[in-house]
Structure formats: structure tokens, C-alpha cells
C-alpha atoms as a PDB file:
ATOM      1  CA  UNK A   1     -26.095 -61.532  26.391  1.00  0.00           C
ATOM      2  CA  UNK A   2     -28.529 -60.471  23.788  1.00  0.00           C
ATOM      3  CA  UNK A   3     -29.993 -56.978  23.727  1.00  0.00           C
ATOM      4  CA  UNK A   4     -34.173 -57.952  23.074  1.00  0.00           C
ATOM      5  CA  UNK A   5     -34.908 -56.455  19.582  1.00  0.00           C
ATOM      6  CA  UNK A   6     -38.261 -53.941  20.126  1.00  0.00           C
ATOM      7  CA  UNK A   7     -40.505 -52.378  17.874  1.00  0.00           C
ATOM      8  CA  UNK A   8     -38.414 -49.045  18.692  1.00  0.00           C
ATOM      9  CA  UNK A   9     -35.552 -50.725  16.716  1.00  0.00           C
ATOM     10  CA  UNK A  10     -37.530 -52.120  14.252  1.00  0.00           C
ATOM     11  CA  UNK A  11     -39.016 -48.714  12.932  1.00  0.00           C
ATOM     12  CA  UNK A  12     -35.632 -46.851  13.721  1.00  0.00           C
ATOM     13  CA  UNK A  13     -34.461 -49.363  11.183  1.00  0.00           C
ATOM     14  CA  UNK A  14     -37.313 -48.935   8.644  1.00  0.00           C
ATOM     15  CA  UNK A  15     -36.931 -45.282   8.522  1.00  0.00           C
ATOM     16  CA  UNK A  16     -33.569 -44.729   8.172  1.00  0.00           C
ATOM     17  CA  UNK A  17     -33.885 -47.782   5.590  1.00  0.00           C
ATOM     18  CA  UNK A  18     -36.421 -45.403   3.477  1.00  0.00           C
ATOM     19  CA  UNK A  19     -33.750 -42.057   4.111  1.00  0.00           C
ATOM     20  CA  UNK A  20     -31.380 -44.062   2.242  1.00  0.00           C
ATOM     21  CA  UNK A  21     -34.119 -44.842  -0.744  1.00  0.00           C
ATOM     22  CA  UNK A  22     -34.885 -41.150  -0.767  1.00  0.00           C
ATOM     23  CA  UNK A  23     -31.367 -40.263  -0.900  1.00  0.00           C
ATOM     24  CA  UNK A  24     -29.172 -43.005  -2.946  1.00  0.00           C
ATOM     25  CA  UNK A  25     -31.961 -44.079  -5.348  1.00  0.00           C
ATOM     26  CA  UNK A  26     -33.043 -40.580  -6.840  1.00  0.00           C
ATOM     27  CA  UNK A  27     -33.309 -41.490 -10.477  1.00  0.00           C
ATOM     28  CA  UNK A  28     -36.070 -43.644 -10.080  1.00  0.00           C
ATOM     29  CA  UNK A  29     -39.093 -41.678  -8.485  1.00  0.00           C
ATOM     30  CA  UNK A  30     -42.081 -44.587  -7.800  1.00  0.00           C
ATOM     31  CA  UNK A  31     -38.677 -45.712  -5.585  1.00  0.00           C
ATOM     32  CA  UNK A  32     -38.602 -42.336  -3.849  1.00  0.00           C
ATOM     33  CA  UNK A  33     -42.302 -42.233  -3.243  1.00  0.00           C
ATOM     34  CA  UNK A  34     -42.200 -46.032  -1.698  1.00  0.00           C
ATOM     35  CA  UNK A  35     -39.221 -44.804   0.686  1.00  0.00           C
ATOM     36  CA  UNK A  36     -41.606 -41.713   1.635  1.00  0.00           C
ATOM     37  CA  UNK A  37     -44.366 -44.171   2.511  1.00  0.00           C
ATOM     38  CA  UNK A  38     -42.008 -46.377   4.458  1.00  0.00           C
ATOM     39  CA  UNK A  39     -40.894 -43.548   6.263  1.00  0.00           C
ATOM     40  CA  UNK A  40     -44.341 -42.360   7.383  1.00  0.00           C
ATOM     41  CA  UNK A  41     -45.318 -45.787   8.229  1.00  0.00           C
ATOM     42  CA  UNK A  42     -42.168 -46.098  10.567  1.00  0.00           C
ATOM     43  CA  UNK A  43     -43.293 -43.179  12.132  1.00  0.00           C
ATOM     44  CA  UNK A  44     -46.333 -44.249  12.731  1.00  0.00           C
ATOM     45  CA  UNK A  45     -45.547 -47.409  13.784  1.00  0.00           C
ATOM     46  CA  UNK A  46     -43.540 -45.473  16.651  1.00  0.00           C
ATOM     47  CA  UNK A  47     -46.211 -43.164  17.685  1.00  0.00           C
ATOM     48  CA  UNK A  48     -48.230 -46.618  18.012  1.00  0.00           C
ATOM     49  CA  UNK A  49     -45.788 -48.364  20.342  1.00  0.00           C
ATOM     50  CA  UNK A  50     -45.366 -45.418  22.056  1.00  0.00           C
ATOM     51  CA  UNK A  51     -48.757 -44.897  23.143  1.00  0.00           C
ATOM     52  CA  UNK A  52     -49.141 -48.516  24.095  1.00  0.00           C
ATOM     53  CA  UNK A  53     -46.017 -47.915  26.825  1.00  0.00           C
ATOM     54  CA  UNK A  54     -47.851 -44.955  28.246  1.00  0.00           C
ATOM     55  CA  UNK A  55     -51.108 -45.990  28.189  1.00  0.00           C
ATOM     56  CA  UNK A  56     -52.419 -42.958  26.310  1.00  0.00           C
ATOM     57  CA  UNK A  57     -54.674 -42.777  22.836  1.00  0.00           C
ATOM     58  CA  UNK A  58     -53.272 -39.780  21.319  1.00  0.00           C
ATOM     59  CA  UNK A  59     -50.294 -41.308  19.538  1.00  0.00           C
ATOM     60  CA  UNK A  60     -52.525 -43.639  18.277  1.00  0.00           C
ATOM     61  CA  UNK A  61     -54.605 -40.623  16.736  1.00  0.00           C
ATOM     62  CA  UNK A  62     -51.902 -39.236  15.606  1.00  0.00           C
ATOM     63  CA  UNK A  63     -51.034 -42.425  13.962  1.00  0.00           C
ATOM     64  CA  UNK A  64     -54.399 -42.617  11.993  1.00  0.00           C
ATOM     65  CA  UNK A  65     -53.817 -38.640  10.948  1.00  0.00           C
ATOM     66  CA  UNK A  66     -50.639 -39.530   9.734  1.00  0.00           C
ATOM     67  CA  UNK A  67     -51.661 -42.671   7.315  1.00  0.00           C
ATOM     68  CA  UNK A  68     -54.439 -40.246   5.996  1.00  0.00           C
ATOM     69  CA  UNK A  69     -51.774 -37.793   5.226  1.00  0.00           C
ATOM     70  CA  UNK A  70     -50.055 -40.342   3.871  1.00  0.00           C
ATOM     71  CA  UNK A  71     -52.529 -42.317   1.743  1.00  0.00           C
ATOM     72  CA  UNK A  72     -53.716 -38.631   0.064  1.00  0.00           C
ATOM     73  CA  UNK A  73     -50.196 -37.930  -0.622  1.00  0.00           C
ATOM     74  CA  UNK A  74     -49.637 -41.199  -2.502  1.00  0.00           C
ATOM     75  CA  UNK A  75     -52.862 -41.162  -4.486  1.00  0.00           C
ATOM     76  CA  UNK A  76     -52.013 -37.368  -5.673  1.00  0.00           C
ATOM     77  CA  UNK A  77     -48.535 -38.246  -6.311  1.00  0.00           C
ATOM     78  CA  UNK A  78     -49.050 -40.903  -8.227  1.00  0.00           C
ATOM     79  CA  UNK A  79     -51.800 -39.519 -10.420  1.00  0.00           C
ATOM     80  CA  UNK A  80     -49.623 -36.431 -11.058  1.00  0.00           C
ATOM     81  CA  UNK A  81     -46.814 -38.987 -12.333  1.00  0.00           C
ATOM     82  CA  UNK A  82     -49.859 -40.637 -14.799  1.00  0.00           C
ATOM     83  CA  UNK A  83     -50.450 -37.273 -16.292  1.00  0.00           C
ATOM     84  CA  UNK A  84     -47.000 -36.636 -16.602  1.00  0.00           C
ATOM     85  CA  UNK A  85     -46.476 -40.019 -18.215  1.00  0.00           C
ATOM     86  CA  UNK A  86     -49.411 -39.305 -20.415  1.00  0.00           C
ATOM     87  CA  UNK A  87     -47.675 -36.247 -21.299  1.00  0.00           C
ATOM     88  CA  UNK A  88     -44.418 -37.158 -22.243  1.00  0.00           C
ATOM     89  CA  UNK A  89     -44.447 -40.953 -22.371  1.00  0.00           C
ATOM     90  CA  UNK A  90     -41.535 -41.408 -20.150  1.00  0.00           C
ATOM     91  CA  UNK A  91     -41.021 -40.346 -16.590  1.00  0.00           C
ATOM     92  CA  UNK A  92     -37.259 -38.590 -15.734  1.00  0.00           C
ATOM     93  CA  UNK A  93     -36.503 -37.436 -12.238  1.00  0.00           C
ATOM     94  CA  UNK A  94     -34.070 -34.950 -13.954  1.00  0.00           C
ATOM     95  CA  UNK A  95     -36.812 -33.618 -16.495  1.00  0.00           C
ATOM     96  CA  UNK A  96     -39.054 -32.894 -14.093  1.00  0.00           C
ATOM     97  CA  UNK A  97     -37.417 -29.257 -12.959  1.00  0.00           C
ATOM     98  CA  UNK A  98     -39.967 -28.363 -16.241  1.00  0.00           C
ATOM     99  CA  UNK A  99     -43.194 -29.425 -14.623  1.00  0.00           C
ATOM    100  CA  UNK A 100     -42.275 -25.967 -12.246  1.00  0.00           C
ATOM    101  CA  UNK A 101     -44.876 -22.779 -13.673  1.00  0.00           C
END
């Protein structure tokens, strides 16, 4: 009848979900940086259920390594787009090829 709906489809579904942010929505860049997030939290959330079926604790350590990763990546990202809206009081994906030294 019914195929049971697991947590395998669930973050299959949130990650390709956050692809298509990164992908179709690249004018807007907080977007972009909400789809990476999503996408590292899918993983995450697959490494979890994944060590729960096998009954080992490193997935789950790599699960906690990877929401550090992410978390630093957010907070830098986000307080590079402050200085750059600081800077030039409006934030443009397509301007931003001049942030490059």
C-alpha cells in the first residue's frame, strides 16, 4: 500500500530542497546562506539516523563536527555581509565579484 515515510526521505527531501535555494534563488544571498544551512543540517540529520540503525557513535560525532562547521560558517558569513552592508549600504549578489583582492 503505502511506502512508510523515514527520516532517510525526510532529509533527502530537505537537501535537495536547499540545492534548489542555492541554485534558483541566487539574487538574494541571506536566501543562499539559509539553503547552505539547510543543507548541512540534512546532512546531519542523516549521519544521525544513520548511526542510530547501526548502533555506532561516530555519525553522531560527526554530526556535532558538522553543526560547528556550520554555526562558524554562518556567524562569519553573516558578519562579512554587515561590513559589506556598512560599506556600500546595499547588498548585490552580482556586485560582489568586487569584494575579490
Amino acid at each position: 500500500m503505502f511506502e512508510q515515510i523515514s527520516i532517510f526521505h525526510i532529509s533527502s527531501l530537505l537537501f535537495l530542497i536547499s540545492i534548489l535555494g542555492i541554485f534558483l534563488n541566487q539574487k538574494n544571498i541571506l536566501v543562499m546562506l539559509m539553503s547552505l544551512e539547510m543543507m548541512f543540517l540534512a546532512v546531519s540529520l542523516n549521519l544521525i539516523f544513520s548511526s542510530i540503525c547501526l548502533d555506532d557513535i561516530v555519525g553522531q560525532i560527526f554530526s556535532l563536527l558538522i553543526l560547528t562547521v556550520a554555526a562558524a560558517e554562518s556567524s562569519i558569513g553573516l558578519a562579512i555581509l554587515v561590513v559589506y552592508y556598512r560599506i556600500r549600504n546595499m547588498i548585490a549578489v552580482e556586485l560582489m565579484i568586487l569584494v575579490k583582492g
